[in-house]
PDB file of N, CA and C in Angstrom:
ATOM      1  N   UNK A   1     -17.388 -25.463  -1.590  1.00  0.00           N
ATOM      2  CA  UNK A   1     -16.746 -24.844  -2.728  1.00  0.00           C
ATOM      3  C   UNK A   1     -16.194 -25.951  -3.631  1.00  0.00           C
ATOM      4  N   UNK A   2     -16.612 -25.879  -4.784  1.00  0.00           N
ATOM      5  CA  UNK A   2     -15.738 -26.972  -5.684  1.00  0.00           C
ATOM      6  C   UNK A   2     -14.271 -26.697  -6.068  1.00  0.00           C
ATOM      7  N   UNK A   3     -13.849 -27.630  -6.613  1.00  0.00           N
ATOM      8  CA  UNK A   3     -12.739 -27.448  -6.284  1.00  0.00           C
ATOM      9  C   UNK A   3     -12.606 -26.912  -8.261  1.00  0.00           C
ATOM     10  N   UNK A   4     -13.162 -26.624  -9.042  1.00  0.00           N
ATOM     11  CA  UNK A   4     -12.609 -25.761  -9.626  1.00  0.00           C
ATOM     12  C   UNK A   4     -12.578 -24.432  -9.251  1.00  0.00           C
ATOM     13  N   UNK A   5     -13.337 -23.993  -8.284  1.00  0.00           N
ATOM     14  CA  UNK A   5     -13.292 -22.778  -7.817  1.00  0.00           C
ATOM     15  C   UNK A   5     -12.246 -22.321  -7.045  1.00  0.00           C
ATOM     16  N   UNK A   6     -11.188 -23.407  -6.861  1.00  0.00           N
ATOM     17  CA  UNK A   6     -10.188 -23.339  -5.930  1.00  0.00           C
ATOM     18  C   UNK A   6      -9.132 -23.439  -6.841  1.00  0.00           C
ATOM     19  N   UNK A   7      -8.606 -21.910  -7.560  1.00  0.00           N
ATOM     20  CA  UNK A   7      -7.484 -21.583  -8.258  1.00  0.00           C
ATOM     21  C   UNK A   7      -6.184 -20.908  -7.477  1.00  0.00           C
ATOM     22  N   UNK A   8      -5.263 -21.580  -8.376  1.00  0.00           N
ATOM     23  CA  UNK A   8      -4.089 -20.734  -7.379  1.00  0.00           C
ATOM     24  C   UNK A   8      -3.605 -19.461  -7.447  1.00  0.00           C
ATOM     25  N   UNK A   9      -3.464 -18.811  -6.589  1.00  0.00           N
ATOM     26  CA  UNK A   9      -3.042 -17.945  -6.615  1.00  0.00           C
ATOM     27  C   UNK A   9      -4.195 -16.365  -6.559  1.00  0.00           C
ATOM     28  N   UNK A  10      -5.596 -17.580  -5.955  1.00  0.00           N
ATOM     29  CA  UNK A  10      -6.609 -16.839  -5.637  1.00  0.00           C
ATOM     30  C   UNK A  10      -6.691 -15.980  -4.716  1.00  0.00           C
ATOM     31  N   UNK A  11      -6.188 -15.640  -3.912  1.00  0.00           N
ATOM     32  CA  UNK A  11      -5.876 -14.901  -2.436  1.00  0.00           C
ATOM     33  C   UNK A  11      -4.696 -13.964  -2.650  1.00  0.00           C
ATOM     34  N   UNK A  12      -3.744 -13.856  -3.684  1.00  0.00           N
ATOM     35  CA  UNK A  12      -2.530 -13.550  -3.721  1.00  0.00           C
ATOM     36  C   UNK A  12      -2.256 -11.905  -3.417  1.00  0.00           C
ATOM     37  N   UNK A  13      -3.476 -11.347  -4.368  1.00  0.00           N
ATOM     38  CA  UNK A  13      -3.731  -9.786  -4.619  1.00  0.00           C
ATOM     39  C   UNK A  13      -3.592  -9.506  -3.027  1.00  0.00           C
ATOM     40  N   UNK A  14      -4.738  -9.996  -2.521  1.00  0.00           N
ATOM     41  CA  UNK A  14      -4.795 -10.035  -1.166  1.00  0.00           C
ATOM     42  C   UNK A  14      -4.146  -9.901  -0.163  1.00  0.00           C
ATOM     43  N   UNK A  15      -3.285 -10.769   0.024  1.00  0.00           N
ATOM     44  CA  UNK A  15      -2.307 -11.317   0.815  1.00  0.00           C
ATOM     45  C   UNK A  15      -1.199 -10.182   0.433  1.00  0.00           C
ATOM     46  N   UNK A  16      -0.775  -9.974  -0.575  1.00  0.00           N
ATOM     47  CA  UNK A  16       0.232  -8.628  -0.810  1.00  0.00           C
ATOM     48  C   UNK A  16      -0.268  -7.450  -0.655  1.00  0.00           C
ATOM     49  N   UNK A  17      -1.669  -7.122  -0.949  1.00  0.00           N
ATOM     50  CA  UNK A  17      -1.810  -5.672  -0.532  1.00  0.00           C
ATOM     51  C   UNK A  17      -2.380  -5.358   1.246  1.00  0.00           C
ATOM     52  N   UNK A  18      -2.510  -6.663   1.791  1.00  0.00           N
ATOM     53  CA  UNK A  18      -2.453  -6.813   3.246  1.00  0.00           C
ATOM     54  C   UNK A  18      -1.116  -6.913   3.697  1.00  0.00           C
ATOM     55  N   UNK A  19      -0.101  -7.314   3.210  1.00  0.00           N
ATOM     56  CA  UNK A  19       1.570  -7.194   3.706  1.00  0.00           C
ATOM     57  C   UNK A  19       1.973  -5.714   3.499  1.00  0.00           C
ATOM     58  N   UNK A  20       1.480  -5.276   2.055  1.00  0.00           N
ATOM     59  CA  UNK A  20       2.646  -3.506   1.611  1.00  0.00           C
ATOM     60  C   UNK A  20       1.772  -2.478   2.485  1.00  0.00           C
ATOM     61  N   UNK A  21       0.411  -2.360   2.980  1.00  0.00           N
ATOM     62  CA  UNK A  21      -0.495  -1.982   3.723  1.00  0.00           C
ATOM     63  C   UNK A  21       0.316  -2.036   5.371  1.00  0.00           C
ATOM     64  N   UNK A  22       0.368  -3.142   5.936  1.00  0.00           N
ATOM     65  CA  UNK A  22       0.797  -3.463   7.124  1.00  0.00           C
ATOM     66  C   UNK A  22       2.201  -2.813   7.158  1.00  0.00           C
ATOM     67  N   UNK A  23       3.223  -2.797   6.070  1.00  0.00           N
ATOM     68  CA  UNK A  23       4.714  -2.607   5.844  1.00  0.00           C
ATOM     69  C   UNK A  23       4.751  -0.869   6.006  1.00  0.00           C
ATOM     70  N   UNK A  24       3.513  -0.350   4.880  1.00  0.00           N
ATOM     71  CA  UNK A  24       3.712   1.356   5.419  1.00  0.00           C
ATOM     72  C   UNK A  24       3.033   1.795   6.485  1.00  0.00           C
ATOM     73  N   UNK A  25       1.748   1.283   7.107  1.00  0.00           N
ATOM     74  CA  UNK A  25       1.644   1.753   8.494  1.00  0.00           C
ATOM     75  C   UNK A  25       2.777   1.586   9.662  1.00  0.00           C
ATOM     76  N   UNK A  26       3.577   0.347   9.407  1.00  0.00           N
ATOM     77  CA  UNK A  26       4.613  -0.165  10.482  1.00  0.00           C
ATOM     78  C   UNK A  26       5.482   1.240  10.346  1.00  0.00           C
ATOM     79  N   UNK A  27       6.289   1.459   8.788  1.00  0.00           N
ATOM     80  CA  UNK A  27       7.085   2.330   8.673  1.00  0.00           C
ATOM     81  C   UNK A  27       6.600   4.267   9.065  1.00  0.00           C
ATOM     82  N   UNK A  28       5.447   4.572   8.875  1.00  0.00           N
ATOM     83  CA  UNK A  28       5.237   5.912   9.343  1.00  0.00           C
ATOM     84  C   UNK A  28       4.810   5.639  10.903  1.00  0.00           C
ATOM     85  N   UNK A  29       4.023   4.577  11.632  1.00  0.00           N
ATOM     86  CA  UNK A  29       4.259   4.501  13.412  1.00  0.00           C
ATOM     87  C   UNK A  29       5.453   5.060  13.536  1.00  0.00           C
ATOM     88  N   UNK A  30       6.890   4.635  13.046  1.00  0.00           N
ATOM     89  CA  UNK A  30       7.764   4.725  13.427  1.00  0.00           C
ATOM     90  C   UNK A  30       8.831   6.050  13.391  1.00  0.00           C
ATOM     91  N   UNK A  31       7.836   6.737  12.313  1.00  0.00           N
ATOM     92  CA  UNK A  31       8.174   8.390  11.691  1.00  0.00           C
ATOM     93  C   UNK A  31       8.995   8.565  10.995  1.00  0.00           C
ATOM     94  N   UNK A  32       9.213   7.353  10.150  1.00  0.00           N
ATOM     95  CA  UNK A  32      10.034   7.349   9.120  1.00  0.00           C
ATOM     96  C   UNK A  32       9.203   7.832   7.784  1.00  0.00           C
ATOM     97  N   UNK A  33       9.755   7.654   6.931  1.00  0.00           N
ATOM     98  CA  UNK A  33       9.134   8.486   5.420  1.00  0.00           C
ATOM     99  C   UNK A  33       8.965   7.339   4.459  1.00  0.00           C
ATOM    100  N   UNK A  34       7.764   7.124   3.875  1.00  0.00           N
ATOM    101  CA  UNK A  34       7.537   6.431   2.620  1.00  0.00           C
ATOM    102  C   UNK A  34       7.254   7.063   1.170  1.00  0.00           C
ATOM    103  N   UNK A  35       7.865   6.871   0.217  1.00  0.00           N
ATOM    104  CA  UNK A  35       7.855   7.324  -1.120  1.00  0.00           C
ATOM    105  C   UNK A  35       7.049   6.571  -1.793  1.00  0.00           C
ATOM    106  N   UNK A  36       6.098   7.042  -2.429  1.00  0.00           N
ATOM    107  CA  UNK A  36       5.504   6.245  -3.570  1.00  0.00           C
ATOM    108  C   UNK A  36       5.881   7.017  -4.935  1.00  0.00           C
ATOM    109  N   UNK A  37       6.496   6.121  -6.218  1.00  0.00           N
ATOM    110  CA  UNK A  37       6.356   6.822  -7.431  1.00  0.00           C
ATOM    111  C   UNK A  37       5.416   6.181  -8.621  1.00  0.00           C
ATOM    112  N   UNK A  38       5.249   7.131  -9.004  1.00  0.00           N
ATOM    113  CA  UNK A  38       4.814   6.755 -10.610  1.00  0.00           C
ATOM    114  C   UNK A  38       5.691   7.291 -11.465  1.00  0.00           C
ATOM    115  N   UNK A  39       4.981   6.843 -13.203  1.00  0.00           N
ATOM    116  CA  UNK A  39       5.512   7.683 -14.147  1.00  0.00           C
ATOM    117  C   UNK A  39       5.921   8.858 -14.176  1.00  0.00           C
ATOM    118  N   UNK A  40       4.943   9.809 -13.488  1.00  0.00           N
ATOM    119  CA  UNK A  40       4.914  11.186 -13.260  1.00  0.00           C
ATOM    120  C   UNK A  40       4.942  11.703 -12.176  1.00  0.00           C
ATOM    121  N   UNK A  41       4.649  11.136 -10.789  1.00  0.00           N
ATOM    122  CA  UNK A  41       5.078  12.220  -9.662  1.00  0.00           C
ATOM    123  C   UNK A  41       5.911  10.919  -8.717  1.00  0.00           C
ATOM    124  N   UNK A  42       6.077  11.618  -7.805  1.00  0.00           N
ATOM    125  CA  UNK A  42       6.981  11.062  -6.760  1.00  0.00           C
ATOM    126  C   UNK A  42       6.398  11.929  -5.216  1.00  0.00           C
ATOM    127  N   UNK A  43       5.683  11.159  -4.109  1.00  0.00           N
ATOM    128  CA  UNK A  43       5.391  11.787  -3.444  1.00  0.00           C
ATOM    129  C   UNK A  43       6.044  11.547  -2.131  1.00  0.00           C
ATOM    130  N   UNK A  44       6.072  11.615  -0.823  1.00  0.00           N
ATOM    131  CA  UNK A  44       6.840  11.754   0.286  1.00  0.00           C
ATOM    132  C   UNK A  44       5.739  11.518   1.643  1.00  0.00           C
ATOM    133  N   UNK A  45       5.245  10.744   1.792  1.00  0.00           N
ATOM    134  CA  UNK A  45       4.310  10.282   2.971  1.00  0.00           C
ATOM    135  C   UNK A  45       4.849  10.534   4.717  1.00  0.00           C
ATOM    136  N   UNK A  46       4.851  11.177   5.423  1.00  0.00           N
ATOM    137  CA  UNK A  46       5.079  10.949   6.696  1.00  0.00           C
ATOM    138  C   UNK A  46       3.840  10.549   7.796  1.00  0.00           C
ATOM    139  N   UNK A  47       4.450  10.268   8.823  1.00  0.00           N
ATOM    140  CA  UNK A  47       3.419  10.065  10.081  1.00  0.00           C
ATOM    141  C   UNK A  47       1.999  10.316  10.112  1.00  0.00           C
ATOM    142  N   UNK A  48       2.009  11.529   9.594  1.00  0.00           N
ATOM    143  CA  UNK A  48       0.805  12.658   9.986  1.00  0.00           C
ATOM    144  C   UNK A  48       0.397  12.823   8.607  1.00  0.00           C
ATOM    145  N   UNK A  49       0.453  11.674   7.680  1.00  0.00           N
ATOM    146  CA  UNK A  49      -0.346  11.233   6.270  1.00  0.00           C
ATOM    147  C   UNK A  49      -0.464  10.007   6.441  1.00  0.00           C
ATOM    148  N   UNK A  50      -0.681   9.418   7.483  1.00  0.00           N
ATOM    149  CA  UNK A  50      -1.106   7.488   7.227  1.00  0.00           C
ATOM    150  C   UNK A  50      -2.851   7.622   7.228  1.00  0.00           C
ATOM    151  N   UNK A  51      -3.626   7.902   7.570  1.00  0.00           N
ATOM    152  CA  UNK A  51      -5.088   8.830   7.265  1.00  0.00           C
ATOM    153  C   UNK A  51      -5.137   8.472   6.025  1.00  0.00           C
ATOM    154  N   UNK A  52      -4.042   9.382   5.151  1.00  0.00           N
ATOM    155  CA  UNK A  52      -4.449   9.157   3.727  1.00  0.00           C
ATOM    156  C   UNK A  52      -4.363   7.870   3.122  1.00  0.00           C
ATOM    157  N   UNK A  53      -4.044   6.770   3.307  1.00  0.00           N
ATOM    158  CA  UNK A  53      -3.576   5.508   2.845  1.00  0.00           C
ATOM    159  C   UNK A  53      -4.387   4.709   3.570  1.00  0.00           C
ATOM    160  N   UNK A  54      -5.401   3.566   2.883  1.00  0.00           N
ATOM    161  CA  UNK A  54      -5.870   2.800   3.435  1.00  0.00           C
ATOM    162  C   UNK A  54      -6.029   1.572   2.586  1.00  0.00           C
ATOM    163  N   UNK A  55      -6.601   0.530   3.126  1.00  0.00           N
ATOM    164  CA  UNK A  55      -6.745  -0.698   2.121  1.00  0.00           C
ATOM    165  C   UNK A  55      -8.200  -0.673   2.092  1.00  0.00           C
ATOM    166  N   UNK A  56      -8.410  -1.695   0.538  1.00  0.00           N
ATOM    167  CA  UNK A  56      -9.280  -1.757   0.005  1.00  0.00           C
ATOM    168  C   UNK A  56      -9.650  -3.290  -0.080  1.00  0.00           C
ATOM    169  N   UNK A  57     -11.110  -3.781   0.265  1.00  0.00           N
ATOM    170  CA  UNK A  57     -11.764  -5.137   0.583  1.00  0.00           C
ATOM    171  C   UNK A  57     -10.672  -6.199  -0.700  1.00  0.00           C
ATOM    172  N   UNK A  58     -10.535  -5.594  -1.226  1.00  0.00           N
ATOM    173  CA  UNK A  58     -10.199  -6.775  -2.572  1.00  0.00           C
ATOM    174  C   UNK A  58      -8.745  -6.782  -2.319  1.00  0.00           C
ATOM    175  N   UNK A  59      -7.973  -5.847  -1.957  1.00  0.00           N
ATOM    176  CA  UNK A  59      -6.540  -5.398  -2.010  1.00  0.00           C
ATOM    177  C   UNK A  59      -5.775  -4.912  -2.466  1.00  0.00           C
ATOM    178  N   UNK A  60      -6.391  -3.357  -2.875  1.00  0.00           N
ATOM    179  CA  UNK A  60      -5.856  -2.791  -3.300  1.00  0.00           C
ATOM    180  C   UNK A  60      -5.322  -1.855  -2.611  1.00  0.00           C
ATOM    181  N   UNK A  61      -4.722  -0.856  -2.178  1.00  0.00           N
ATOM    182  CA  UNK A  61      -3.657   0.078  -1.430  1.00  0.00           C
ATOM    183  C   UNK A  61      -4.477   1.254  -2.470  1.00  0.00           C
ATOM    184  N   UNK A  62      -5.344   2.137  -1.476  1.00  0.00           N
ATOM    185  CA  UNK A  62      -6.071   3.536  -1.529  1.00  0.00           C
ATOM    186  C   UNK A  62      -5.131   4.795  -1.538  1.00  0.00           C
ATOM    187  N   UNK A  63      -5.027   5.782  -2.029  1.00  0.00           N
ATOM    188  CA  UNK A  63      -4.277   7.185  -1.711  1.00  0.00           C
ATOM    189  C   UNK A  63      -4.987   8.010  -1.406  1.00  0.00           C
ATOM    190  N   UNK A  64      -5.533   8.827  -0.608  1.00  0.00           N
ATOM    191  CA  UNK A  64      -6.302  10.028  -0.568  1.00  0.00           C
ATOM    192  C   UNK A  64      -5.791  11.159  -1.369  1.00  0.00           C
ATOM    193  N   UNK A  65      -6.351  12.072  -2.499  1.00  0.00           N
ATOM    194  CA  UNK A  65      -6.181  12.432  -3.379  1.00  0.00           C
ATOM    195  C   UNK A  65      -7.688  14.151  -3.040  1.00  0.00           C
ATOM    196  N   UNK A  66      -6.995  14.607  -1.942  1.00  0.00           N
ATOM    197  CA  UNK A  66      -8.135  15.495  -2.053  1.00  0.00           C
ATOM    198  C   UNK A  66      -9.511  15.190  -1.123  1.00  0.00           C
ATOM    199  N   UNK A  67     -10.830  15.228  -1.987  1.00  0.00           N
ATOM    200  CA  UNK A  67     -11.600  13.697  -1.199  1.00  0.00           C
ATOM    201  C   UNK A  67     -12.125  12.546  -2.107  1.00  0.00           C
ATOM    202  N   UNK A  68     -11.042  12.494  -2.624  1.00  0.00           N
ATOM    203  CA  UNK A  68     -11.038  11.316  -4.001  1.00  0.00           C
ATOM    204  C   UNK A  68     -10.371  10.526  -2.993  1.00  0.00           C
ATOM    205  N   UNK A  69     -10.647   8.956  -4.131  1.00  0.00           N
ATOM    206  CA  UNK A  69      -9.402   8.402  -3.164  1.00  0.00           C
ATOM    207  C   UNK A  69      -8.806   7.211  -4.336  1.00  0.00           C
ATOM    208  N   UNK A  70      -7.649   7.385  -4.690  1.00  0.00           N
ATOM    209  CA  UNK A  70      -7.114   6.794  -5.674  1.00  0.00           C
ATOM    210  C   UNK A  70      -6.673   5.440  -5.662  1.00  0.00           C
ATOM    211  N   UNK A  71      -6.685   4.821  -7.021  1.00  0.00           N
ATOM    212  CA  UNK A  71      -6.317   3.271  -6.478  1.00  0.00           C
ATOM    213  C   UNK A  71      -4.479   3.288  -7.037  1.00  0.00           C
ATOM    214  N   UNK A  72      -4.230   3.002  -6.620  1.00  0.00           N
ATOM    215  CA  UNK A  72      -2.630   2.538  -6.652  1.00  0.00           C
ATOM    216  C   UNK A  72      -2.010   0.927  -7.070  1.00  0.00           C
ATOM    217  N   UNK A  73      -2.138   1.236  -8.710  1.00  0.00           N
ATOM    218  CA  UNK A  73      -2.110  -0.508  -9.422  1.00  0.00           C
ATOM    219  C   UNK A  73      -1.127  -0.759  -9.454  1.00  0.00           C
ATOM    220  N   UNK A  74       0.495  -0.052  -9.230  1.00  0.00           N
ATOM    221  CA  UNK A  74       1.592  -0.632  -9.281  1.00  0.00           C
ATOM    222  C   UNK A  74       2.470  -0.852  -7.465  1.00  0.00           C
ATOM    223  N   UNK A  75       2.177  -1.906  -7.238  1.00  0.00           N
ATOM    224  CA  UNK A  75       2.405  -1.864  -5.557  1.00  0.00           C
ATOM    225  C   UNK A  75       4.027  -1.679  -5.775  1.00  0.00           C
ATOM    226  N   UNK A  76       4.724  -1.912  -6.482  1.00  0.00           N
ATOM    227  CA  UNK A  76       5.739  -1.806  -6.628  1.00  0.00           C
ATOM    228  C   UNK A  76       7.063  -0.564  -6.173  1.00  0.00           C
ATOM    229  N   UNK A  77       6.193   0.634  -6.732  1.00  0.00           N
ATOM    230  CA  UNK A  77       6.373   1.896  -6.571  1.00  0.00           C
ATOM    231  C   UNK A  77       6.518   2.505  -5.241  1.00  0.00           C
ATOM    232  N   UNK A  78       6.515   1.612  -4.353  1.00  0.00           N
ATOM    233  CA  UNK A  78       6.599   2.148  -2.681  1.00  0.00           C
ATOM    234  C   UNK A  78       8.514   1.943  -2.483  1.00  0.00           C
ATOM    235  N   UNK A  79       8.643   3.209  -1.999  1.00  0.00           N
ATOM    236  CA  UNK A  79      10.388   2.771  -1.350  1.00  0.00           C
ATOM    237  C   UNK A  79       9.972   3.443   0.163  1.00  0.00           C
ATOM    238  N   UNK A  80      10.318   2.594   1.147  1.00  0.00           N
ATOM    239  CA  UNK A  80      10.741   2.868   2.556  1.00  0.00           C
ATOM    240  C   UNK A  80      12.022   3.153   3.040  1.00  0.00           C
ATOM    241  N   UNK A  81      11.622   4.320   3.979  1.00  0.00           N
ATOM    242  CA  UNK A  81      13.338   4.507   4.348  1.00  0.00           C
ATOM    243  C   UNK A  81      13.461   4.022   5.837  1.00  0.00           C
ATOM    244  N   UNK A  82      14.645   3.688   5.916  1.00  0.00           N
ATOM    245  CA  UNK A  82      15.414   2.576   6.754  1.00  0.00           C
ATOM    246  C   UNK A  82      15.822   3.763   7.889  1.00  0.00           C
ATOM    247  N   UNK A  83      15.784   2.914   8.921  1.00  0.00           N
ATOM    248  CA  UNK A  83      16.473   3.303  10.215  1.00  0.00           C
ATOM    249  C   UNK A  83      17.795   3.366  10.610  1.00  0.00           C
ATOM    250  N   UNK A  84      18.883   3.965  10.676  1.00  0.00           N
ATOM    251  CA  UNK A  84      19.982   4.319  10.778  1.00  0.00           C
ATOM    252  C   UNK A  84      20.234   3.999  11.971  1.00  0.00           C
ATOM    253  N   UNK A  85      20.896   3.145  12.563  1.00  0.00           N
ATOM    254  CA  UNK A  85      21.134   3.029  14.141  1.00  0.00           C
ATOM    255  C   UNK A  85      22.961   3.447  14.458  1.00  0.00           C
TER     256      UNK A  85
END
């Protein structure tokens, strides 16, 4: 590989939608609830919806939408809820 082909921050997409991916399967194993929002809806993910959420070769974070399956461009929009001990 030459090394102009070696830009930074080439892997990055990647590497974050392999962390927020890994972060909501960890959080519904555990049967806690993940929120994703947008502009317009706000949805409520549990356990028995991780099926619907998968990753995508490049890194993008999938939604199942029916038998569509949506891409999700603002990774941002995820809130996890915390464990109360």
């Amino acid at each position: 590989m030459p090394n102009s082909a070696m830009l930074p921050g080439r892997f990055l997409r990647l590497y974050r939608g392999r962390k927020l991916y890994r972060q909501i399967q960890t959080t519904l194993a555990a049967s806690l609830r993940v929120q994703h929002t947008t502009y317009t809806r706000s949805t409520v993910y549990t356990a028995k919806h991780a099926g619907m959420i998968r990753l995508a070769p490049n890194g993008d974070i999938l939604v199942q939408r029916g038998k569509r399956w949506d891409c999700v461009i603002n990774h941002a929009g995820f809130r996890f809820e915390r464990e109360v001990a």
